[in-house]
PDB file of N, CA and C in Angstrom:
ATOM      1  N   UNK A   1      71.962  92.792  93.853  1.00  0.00           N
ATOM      2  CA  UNK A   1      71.990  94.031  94.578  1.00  0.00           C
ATOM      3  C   UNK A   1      71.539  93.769  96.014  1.00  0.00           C
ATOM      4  N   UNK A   2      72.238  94.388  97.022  1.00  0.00           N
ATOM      5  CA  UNK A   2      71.475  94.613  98.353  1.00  0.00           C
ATOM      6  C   UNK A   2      71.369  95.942  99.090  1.00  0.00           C
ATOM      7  N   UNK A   3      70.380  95.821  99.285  1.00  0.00           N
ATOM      8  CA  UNK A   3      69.810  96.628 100.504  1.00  0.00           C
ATOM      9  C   UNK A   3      70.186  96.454 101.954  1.00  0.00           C
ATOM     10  N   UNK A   4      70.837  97.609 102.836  1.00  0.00           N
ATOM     11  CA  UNK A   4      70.613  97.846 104.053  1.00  0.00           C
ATOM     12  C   UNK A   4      70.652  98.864 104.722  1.00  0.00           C
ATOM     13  N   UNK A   5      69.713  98.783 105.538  1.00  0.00           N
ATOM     14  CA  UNK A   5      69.621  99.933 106.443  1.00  0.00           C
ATOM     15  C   UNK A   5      70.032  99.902 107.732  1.00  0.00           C
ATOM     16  N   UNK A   6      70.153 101.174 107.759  1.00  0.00           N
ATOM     17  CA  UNK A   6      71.299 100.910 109.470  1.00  0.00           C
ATOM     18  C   UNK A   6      70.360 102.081 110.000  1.00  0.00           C
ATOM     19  N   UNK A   7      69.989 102.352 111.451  1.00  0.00           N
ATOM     20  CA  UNK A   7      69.995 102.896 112.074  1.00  0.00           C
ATOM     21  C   UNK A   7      70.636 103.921 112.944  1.00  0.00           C
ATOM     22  N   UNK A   8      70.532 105.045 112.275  1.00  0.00           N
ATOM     23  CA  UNK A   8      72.235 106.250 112.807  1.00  0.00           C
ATOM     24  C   UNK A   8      71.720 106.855 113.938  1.00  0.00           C
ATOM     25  N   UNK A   9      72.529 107.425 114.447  1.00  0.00           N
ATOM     26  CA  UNK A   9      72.118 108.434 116.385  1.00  0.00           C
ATOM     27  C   UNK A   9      71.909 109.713 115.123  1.00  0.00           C
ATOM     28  N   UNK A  10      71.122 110.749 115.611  1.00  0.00           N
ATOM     29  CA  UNK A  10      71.184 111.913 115.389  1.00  0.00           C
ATOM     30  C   UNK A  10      72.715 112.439 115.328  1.00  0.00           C
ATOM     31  N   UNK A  11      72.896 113.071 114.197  1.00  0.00           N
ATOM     32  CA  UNK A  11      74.391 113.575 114.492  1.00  0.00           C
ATOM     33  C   UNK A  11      74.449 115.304 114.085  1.00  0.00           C
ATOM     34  N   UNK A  12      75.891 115.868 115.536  1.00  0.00           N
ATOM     35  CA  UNK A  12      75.526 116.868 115.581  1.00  0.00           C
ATOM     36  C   UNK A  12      76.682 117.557 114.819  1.00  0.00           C
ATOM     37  N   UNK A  13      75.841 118.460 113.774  1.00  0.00           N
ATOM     38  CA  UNK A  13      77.437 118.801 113.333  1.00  0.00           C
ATOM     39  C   UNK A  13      78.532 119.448 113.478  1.00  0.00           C
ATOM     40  N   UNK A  14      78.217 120.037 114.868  1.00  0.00           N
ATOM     41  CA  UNK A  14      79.350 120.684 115.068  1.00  0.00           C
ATOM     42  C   UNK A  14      80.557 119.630 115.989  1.00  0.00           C
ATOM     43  N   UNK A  15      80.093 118.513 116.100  1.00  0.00           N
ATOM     44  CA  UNK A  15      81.280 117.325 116.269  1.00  0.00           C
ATOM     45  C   UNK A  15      81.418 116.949 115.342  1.00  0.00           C
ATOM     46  N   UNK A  16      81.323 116.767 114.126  1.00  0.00           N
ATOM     47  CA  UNK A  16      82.359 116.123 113.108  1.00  0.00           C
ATOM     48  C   UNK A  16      83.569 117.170 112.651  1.00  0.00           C
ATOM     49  N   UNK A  17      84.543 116.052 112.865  1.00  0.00           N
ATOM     50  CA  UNK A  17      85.497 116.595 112.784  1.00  0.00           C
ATOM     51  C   UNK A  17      86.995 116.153 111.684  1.00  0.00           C
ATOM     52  N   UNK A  18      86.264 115.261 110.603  1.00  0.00           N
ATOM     53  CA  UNK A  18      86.994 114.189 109.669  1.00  0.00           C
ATOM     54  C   UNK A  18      85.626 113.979 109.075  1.00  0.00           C
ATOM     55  N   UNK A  19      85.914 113.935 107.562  1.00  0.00           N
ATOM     56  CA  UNK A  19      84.863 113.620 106.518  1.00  0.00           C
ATOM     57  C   UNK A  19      85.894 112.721 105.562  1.00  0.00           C
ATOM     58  N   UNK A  20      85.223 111.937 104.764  1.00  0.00           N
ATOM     59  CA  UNK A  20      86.043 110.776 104.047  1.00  0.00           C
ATOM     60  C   UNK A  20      85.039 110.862 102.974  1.00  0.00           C
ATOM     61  N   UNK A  21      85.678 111.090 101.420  1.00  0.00           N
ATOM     62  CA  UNK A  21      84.559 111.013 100.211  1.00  0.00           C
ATOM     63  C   UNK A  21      85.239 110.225  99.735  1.00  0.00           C
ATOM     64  N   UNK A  22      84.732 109.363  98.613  1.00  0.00           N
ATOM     65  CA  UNK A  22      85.111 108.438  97.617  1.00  0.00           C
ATOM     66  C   UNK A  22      84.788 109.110  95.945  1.00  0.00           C
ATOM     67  N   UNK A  23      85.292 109.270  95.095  1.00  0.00           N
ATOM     68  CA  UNK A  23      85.248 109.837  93.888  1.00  0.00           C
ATOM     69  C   UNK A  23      85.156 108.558  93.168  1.00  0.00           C
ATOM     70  N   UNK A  24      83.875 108.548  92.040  1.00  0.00           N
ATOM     71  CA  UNK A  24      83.955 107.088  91.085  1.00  0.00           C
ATOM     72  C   UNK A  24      84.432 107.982  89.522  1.00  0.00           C
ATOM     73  N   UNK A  25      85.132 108.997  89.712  1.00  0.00           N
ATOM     74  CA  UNK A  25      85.686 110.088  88.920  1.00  0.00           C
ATOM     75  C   UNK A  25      87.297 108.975  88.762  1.00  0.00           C
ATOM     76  N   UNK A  26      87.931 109.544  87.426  1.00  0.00           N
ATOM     77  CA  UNK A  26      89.273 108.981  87.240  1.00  0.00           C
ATOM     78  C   UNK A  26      90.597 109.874  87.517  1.00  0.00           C
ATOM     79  N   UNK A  27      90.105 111.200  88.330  1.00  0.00           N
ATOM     80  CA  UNK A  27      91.687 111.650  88.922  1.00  0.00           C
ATOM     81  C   UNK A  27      92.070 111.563  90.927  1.00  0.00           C
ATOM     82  N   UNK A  28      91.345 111.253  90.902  1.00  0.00           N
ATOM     83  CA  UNK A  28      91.134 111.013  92.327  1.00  0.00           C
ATOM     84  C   UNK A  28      90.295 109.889  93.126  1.00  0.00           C
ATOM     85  N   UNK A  29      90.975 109.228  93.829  1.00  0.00           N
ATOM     86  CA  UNK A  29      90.188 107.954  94.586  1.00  0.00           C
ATOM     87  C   UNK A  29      89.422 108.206  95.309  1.00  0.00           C
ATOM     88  N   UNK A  30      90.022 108.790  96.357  1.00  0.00           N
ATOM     89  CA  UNK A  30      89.396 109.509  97.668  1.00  0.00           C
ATOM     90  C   UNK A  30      89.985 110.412  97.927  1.00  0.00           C
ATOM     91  N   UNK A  31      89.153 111.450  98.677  1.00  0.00           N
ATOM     92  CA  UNK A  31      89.572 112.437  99.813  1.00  0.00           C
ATOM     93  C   UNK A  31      88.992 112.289 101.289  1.00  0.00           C
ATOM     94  N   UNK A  32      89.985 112.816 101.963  1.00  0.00           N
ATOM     95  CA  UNK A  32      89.771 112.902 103.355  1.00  0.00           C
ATOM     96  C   UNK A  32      90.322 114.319 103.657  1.00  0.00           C
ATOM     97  N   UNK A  33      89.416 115.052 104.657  1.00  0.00           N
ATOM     98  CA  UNK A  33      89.192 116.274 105.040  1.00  0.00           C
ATOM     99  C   UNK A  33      88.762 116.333 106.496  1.00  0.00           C
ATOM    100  N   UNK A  34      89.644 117.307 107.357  1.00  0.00           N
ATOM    101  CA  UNK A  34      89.149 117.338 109.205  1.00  0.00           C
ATOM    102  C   UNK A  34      89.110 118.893 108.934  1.00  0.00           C
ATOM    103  N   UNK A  35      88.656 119.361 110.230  1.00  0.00           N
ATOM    104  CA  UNK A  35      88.154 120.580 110.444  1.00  0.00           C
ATOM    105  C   UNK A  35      89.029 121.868 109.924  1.00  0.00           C
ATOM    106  N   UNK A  36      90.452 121.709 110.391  1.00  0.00           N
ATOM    107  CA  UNK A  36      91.419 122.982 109.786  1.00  0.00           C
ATOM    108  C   UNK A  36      91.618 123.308 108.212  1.00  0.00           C
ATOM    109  N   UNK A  37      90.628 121.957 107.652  1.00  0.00           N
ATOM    110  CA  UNK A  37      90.580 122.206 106.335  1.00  0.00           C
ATOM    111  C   UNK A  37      91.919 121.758 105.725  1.00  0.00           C
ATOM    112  N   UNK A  38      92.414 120.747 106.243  1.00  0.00           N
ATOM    113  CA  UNK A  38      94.052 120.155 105.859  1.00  0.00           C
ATOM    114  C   UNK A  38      93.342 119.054 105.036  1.00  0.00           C
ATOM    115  N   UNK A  39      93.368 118.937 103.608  1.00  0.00           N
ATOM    116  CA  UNK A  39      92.844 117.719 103.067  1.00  0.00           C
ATOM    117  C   UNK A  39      94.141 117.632 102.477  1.00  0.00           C
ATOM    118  N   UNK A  40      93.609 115.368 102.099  1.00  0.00           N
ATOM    119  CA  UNK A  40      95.057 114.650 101.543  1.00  0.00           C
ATOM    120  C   UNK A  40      93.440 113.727 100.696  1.00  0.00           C
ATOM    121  N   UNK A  41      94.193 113.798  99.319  1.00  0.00           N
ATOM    122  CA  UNK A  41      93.954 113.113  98.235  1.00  0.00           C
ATOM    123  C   UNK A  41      94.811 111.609  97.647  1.00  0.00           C
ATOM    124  N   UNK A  42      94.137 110.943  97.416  1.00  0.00           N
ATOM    125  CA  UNK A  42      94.959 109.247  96.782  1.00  0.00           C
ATOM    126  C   UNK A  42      94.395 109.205  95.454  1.00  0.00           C
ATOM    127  N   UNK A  43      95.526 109.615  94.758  1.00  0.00           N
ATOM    128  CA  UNK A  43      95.836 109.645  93.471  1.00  0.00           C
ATOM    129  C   UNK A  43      95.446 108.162  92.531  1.00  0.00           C
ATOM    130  N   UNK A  44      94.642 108.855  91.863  1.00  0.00           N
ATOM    131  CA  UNK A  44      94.422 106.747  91.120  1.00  0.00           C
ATOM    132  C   UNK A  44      95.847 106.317  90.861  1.00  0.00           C
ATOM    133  N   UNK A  45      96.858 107.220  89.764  1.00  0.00           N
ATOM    134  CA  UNK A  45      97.843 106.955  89.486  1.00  0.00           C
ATOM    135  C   UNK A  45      98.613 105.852  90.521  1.00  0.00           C
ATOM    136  N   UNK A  46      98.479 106.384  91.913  1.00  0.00           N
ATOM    137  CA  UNK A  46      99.448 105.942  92.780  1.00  0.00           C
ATOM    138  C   UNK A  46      98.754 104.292  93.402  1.00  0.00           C
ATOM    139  N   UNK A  47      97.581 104.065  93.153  1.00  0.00           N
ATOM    140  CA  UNK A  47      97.012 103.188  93.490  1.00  0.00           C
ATOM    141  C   UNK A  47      96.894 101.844  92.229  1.00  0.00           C
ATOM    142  N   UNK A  48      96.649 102.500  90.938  1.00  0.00           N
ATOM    143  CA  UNK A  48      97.228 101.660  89.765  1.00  0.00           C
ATOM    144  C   UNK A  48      98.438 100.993  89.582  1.00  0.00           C
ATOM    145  N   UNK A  49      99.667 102.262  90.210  1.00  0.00           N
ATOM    146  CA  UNK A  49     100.732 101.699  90.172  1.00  0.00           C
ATOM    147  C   UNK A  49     101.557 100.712  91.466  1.00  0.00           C
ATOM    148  N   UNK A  50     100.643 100.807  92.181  1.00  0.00           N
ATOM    149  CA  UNK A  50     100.804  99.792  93.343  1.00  0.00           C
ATOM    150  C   UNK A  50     100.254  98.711  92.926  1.00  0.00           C
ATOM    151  N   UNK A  51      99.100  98.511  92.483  1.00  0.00           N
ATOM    152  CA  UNK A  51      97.920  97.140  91.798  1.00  0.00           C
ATOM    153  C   UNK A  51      99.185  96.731  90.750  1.00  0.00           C
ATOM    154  N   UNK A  52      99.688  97.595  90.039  1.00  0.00           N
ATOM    155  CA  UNK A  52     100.186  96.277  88.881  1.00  0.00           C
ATOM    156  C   UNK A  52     101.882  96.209  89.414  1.00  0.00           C
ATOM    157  N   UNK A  53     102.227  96.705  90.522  1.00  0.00           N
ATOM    158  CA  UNK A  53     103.552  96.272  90.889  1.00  0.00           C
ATOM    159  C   UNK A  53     103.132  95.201  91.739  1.00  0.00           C
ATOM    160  N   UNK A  54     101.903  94.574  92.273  1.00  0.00           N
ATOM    161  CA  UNK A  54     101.746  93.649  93.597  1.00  0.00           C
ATOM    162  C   UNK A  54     101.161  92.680  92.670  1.00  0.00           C
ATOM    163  N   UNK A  55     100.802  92.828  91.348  1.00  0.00           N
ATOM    164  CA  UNK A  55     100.216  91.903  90.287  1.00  0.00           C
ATOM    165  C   UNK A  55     101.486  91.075  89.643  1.00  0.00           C
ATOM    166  N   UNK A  56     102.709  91.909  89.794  1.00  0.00           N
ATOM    167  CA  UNK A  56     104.200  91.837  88.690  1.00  0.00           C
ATOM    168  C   UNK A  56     104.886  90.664  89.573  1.00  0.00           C
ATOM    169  N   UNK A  57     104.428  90.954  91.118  1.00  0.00           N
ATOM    170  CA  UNK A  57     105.538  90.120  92.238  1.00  0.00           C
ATOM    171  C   UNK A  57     104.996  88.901  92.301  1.00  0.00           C
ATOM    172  N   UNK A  58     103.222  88.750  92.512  1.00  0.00           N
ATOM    173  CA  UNK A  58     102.801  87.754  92.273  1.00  0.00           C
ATOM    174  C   UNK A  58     103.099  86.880  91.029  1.00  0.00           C
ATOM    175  N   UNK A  59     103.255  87.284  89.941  1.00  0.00           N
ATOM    176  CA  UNK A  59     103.310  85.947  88.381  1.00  0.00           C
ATOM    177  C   UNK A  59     104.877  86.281  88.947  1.00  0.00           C
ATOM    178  N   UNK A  60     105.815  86.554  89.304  1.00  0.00           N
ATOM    179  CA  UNK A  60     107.042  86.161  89.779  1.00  0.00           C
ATOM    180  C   UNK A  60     107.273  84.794  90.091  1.00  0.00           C
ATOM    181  N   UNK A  61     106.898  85.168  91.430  1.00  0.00           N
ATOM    182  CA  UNK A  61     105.974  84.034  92.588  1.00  0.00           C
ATOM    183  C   UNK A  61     105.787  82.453  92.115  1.00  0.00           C
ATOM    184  N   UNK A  62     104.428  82.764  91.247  1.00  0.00           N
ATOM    185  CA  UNK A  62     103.875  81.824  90.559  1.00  0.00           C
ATOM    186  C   UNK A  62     104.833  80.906  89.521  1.00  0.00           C
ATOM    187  N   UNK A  63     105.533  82.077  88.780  1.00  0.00           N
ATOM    188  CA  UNK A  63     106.360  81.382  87.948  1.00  0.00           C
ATOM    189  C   UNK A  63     107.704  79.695  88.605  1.00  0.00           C
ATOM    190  N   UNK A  64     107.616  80.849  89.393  1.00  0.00           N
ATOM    191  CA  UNK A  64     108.700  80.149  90.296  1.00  0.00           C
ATOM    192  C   UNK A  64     108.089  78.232  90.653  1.00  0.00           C
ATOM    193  N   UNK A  65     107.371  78.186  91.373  1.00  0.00           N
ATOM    194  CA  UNK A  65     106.442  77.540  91.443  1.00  0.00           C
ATOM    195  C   UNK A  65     107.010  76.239  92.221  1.00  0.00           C
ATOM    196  N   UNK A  66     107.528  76.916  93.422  1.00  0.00           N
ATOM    197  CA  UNK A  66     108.393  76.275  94.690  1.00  0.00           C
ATOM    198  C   UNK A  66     107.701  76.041  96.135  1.00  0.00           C
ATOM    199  N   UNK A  67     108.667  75.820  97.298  1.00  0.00           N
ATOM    200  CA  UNK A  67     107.624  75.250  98.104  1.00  0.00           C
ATOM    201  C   UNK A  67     107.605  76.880  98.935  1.00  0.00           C
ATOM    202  N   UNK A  68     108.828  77.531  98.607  1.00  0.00           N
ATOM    203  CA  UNK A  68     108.819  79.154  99.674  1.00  0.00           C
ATOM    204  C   UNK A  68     107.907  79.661  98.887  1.00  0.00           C
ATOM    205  N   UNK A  69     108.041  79.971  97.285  1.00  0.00           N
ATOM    206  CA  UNK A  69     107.451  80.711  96.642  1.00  0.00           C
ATOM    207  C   UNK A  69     105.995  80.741  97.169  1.00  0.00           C
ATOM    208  N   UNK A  70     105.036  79.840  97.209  1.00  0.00           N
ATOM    209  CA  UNK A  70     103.964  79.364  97.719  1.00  0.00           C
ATOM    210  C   UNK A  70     103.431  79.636  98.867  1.00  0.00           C
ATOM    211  N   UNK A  71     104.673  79.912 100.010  1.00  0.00           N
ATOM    212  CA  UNK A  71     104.386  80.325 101.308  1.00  0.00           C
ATOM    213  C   UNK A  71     104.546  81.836 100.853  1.00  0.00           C
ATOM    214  N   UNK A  72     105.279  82.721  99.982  1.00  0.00           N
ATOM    215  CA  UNK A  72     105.182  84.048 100.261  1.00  0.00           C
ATOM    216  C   UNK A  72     103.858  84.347  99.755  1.00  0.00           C
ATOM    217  N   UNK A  73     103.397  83.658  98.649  1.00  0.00           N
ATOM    218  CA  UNK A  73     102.056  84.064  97.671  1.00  0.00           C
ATOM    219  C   UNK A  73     100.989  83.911  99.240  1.00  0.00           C
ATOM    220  N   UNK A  74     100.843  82.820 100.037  1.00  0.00           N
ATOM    221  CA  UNK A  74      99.519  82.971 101.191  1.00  0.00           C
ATOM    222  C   UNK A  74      99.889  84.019 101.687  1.00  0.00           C
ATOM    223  N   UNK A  75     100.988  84.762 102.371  1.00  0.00           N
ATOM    224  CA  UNK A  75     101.215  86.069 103.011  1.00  0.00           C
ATOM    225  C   UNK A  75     100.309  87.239 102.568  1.00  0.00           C
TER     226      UNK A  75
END
């Protein structure tokens, strides 16, 4: 585990104007929220299904086991 502390300026709140939460909840990743109250949510769904399509291209990749294949896997 670590510890750190940071040192913040006084903050005033009537300048914030964008808030960013993280949810360790399973229908929602994060939200982000600015002042007009326009919030956008990232769906775990949509983030699972990106992780195991970029997991699917990689053992592609791997399978292959060439000299390009190798250069796309460092990319």
């Amino acid at each position: 585990m670590v510890n750190l502390q940071l040192k913040m300026p006084a903050l005033d709140p009537l300048n914030i104007t964008r808030i960013y939460g993280v949810d360790a909840g399973l229908r929602y990743l994060c939200l982000e929220t600015d002042l007009p109250n326009k919030s956008s949510f990232s769906s775990v769904k949509v983030e699972l299904h990106k992780a195991k399509s970029d997991r699917q291209v990689k053992q592609f990749f791997q399978r292959k086991n060439n000299r390009s294949a190798s250069r796309i896997l460092i990319v």
